[in-house]
PDB file of N, CA and C in Angstrom:
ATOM      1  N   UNK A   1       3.999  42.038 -47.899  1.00  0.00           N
ATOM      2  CA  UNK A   1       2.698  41.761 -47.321  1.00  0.00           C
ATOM      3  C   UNK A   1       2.892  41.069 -45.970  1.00  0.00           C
ATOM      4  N   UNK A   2       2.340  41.692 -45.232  1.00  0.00           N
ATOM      5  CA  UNK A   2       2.227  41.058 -44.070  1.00  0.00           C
ATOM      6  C   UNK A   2       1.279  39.838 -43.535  1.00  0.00           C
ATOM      7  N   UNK A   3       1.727  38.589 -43.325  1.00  0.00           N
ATOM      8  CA  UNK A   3       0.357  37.240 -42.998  1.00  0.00           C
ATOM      9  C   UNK A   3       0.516  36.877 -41.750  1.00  0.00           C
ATOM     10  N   UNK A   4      -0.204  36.285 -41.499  1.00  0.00           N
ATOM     11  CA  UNK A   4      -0.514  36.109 -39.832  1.00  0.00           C
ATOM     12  C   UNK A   4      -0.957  34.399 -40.083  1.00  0.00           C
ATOM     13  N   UNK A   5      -0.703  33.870 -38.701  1.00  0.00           N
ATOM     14  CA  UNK A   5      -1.189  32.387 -39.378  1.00  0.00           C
ATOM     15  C   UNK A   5      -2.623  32.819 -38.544  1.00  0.00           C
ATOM     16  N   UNK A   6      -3.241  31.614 -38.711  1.00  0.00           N
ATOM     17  CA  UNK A   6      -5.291  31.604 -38.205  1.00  0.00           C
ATOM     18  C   UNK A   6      -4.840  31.492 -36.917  1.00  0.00           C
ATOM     19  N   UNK A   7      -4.408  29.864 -36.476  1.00  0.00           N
ATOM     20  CA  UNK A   7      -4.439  29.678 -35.262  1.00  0.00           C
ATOM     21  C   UNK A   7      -3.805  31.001 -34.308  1.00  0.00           C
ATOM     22  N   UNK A   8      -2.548  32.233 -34.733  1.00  0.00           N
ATOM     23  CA  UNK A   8      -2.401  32.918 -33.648  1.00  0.00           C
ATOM     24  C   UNK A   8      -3.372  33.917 -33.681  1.00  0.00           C
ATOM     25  N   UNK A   9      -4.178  34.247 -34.919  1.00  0.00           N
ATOM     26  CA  UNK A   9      -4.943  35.685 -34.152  1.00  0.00           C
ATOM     27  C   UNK A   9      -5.505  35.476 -32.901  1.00  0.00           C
ATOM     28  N   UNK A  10      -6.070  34.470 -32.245  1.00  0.00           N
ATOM     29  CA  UNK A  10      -6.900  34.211 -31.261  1.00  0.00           C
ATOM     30  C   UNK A  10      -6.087  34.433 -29.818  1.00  0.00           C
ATOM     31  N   UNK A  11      -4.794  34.494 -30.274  1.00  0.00           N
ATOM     32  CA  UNK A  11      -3.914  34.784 -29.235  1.00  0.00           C
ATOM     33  C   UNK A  11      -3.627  36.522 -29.355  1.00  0.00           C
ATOM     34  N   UNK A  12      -3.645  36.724 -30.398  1.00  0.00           N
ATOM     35  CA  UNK A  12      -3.242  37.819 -30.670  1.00  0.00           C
ATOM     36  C   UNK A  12      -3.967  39.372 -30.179  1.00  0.00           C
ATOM     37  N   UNK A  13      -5.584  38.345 -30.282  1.00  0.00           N
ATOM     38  CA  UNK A  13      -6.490  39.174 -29.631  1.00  0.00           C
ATOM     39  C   UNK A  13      -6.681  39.401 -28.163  1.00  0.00           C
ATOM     40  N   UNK A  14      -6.511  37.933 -28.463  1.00  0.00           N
ATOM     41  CA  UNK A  14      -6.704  37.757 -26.458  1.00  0.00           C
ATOM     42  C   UNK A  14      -5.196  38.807 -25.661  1.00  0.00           C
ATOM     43  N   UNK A  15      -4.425  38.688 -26.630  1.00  0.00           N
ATOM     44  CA  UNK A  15      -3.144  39.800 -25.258  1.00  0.00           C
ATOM     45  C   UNK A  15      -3.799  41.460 -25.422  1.00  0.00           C
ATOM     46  N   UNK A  16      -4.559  41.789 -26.748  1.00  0.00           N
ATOM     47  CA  UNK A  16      -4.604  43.053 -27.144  1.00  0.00           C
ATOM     48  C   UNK A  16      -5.876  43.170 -25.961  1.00  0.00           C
ATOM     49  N   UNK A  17      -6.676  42.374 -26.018  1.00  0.00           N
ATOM     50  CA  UNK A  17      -7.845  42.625 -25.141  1.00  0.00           C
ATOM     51  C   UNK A  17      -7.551  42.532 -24.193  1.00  0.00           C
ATOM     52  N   UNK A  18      -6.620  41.947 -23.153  1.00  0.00           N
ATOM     53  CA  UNK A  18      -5.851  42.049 -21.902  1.00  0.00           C
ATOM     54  C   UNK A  18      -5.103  43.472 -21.293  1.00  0.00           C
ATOM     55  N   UNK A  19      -4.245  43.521 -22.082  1.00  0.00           N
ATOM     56  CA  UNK A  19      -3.483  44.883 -22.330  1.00  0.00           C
ATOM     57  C   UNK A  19      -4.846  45.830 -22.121  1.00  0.00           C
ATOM     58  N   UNK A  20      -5.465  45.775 -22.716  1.00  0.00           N
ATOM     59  CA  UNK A  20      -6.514  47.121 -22.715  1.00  0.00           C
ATOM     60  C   UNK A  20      -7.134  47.161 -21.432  1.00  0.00           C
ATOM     61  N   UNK A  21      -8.020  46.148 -20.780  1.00  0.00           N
ATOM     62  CA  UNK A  21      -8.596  45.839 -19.983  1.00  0.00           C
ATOM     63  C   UNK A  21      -7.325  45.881 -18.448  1.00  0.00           C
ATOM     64  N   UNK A  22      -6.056  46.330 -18.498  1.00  0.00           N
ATOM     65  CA  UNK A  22      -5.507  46.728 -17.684  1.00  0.00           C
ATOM     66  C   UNK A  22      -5.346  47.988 -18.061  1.00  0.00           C
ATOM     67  N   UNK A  23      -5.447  48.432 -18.240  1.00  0.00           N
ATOM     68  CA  UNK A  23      -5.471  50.174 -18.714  1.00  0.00           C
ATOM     69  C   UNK A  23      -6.773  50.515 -18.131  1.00  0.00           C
ATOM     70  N   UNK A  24      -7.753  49.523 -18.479  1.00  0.00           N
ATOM     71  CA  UNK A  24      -8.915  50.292 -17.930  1.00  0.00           C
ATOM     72  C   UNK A  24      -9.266  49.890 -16.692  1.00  0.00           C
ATOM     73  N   UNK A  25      -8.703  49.056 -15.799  1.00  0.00           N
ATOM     74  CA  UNK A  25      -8.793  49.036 -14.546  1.00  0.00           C
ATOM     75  C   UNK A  25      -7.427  50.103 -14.101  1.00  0.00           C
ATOM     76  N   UNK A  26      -6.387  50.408 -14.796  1.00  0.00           N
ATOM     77  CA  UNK A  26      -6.156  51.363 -13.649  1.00  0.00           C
ATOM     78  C   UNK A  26      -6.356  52.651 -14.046  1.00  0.00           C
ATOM     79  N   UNK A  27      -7.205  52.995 -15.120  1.00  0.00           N
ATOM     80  CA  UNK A  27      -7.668  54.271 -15.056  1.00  0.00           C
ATOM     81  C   UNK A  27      -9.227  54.200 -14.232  1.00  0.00           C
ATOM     82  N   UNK A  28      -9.254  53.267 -13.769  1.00  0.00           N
ATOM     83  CA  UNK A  28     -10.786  52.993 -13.321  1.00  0.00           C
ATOM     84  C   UNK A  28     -10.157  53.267 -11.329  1.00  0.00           C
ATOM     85  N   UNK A  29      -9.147  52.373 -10.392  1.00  0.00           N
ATOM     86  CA  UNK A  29      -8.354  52.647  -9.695  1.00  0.00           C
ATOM     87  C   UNK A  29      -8.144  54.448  -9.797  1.00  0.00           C
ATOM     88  N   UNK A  30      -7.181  55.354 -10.958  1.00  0.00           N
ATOM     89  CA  UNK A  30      -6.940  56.288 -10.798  1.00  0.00           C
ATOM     90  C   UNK A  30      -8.473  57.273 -10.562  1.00  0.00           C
ATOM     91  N   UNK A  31      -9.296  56.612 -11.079  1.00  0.00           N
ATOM     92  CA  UNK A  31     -10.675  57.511 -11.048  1.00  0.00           C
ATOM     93  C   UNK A  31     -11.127  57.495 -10.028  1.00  0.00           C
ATOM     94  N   UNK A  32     -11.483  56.384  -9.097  1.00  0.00           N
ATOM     95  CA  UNK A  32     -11.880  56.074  -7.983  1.00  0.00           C
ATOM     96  C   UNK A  32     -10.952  56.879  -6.823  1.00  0.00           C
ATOM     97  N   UNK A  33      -9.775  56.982  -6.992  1.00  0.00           N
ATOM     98  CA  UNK A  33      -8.621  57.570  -5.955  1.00  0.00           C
ATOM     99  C   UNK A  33      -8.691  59.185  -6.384  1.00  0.00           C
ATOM    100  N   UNK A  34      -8.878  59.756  -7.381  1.00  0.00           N
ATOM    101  CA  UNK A  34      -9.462  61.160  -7.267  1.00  0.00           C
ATOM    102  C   UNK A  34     -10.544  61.398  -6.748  1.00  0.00           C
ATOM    103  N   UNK A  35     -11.951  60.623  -7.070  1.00  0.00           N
ATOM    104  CA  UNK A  35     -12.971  60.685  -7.138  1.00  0.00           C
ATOM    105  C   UNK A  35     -13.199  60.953  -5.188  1.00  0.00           C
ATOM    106  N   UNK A  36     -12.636  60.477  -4.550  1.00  0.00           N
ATOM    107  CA  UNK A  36     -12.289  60.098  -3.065  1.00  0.00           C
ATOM    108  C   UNK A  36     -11.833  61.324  -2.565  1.00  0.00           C
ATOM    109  N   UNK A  37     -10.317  61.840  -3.215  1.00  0.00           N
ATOM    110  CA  UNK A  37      -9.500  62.796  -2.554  1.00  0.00           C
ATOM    111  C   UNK A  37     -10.738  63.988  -3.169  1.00  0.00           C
ATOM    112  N   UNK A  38     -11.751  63.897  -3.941  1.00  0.00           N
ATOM    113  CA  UNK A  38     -12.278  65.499  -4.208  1.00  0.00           C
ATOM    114  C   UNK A  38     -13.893  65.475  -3.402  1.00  0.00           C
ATOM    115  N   UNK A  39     -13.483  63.908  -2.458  1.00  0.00           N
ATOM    116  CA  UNK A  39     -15.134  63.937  -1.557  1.00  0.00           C
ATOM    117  C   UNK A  39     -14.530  64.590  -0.093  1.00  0.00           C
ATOM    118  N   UNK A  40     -13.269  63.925  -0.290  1.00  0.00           N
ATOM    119  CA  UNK A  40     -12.366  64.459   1.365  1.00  0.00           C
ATOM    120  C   UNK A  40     -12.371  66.237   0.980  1.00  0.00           C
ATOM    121  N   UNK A  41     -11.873  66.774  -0.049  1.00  0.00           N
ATOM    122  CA  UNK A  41     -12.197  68.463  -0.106  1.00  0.00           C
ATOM    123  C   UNK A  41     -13.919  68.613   0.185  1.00  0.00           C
ATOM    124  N   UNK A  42     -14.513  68.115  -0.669  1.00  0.00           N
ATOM    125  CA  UNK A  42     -15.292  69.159  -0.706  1.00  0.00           C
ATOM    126  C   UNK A  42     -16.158  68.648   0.962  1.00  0.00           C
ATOM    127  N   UNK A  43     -16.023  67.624   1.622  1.00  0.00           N
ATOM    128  CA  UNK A  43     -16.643  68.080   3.050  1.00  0.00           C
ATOM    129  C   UNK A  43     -15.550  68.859   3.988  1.00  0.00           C
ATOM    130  N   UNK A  44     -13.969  68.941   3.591  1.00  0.00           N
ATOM    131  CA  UNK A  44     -13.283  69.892   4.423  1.00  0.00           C
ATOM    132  C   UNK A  44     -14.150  70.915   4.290  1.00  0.00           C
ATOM    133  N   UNK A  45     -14.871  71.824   2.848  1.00  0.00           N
ATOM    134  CA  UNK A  45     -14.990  72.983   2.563  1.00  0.00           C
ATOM    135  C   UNK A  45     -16.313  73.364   3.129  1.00  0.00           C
ATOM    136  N   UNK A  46     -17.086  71.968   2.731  1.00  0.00           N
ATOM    137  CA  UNK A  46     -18.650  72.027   3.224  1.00  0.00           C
ATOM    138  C   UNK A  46     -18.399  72.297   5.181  1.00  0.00           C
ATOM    139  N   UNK A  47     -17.455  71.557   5.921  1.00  0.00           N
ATOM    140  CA  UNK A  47     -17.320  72.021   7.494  1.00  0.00           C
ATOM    141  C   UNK A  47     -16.964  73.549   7.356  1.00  0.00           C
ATOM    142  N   UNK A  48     -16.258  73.959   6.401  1.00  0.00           N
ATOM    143  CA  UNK A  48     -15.551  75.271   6.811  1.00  0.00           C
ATOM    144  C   UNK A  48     -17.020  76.219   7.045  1.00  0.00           C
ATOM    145  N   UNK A  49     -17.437  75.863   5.774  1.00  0.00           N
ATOM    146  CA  UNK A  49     -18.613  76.937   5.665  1.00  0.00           C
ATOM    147  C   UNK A  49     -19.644  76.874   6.393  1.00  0.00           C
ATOM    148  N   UNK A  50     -19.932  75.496   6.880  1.00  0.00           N
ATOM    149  CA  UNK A  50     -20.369  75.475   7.999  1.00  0.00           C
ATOM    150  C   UNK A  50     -20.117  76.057   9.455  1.00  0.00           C
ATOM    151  N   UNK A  51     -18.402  76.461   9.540  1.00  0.00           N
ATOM    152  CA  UNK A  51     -18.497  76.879  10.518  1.00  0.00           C
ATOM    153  C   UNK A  51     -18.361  78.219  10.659  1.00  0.00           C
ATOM    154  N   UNK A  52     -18.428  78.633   9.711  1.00  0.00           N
ATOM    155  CA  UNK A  52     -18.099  80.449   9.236  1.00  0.00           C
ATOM    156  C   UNK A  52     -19.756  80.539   9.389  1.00  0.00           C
ATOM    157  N   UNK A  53     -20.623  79.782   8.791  1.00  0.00           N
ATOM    158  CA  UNK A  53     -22.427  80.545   9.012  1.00  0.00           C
ATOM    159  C   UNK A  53     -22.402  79.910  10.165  1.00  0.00           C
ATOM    160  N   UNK A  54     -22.138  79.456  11.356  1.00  0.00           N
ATOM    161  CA  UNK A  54     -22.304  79.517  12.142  1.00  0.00           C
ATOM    162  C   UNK A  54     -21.921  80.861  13.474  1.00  0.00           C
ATOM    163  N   UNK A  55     -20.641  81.145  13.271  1.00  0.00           N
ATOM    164  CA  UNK A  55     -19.859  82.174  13.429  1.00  0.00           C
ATOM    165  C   UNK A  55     -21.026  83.523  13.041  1.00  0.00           C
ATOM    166  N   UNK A  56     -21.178  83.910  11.252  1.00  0.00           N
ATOM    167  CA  UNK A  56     -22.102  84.891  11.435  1.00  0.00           C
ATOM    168  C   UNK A  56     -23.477  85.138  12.340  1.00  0.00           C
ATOM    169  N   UNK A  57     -24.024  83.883  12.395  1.00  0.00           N
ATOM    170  CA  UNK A  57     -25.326  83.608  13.034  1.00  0.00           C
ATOM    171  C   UNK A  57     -24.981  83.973  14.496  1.00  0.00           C
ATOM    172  N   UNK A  58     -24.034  83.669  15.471  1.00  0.00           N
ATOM    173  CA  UNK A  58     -23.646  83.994  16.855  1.00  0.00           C
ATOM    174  C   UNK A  58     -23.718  85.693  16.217  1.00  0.00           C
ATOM    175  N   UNK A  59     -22.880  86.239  15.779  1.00  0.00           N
ATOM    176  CA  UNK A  59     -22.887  88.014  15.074  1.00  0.00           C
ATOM    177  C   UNK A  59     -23.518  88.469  14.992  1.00  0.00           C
ATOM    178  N   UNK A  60     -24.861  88.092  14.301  1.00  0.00           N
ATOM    179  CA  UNK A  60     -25.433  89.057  14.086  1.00  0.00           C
ATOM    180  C   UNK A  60     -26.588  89.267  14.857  1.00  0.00           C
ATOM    181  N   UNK A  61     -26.833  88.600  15.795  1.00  0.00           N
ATOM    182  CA  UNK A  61     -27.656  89.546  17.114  1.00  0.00           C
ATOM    183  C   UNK A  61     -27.135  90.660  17.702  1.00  0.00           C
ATOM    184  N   UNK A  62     -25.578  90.849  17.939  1.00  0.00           N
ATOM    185  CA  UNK A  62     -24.837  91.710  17.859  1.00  0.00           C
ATOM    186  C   UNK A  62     -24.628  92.728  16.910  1.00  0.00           C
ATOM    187  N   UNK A  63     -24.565  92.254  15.797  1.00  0.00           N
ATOM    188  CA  UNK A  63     -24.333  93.047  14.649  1.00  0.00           C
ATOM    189  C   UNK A  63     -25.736  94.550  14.393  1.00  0.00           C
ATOM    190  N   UNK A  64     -26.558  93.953  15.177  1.00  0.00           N
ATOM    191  CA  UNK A  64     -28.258  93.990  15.136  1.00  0.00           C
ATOM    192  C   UNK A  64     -28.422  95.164  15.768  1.00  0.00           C
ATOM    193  N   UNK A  65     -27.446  94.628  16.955  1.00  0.00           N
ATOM    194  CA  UNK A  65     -27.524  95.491  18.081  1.00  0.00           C
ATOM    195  C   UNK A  65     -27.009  97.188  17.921  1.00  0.00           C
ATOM    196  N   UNK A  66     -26.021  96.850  17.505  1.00  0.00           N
ATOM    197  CA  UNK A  66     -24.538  98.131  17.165  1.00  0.00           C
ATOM    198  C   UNK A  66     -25.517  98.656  16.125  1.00  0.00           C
ATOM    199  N   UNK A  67     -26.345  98.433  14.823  1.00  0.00           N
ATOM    200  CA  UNK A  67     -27.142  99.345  14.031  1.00  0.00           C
ATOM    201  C   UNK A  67     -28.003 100.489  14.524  1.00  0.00           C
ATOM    202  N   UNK A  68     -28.627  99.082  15.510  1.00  0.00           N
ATOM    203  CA  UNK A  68     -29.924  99.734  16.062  1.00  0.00           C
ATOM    204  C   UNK A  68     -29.198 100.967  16.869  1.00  0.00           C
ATOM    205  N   UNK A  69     -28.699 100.983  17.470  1.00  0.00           N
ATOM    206  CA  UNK A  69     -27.958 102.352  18.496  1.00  0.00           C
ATOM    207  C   UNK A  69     -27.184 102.975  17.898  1.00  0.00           C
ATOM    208  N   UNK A  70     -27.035 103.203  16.295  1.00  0.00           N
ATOM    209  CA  UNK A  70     -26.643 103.831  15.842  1.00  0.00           C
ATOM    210  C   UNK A  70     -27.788 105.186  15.221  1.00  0.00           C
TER     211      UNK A  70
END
């Protein structure tokens, strides 16, 4: 059988609740540092596409053009 004296559970808890509460700050750190690198993509992607409908929009007055004289 396993006994524990009284006075250490209070210690015992307090390291288990420590221990944890660093786990969850650095999965909280690792969340925040993805959460970041997938705001830096998605406005790379949001400029791209921005600059590709911009690109079509210059085109297709042209594009407009070449139909019509067809």
């Amino acid at each position: 059988m396993y006994t524990v004296r009284y006075d250490a559970v209070n210690s015992m808890l307090l390291n288990e609740f420590l221990k944890e509460h660093r786990k969850l700050e650095q999965l909280t750190k690792d969340f925040e540092s993805k959460l970041a690198e997938q705001q830096k993509q998605i406005e790379a992607l949001s400029a791209g596409l921005q600059k590709v409908s911009a690109q079509l929009e210059v085109r297709k007055p042209a594009l407009q053009t070449v139909l019509n004289n067809q």
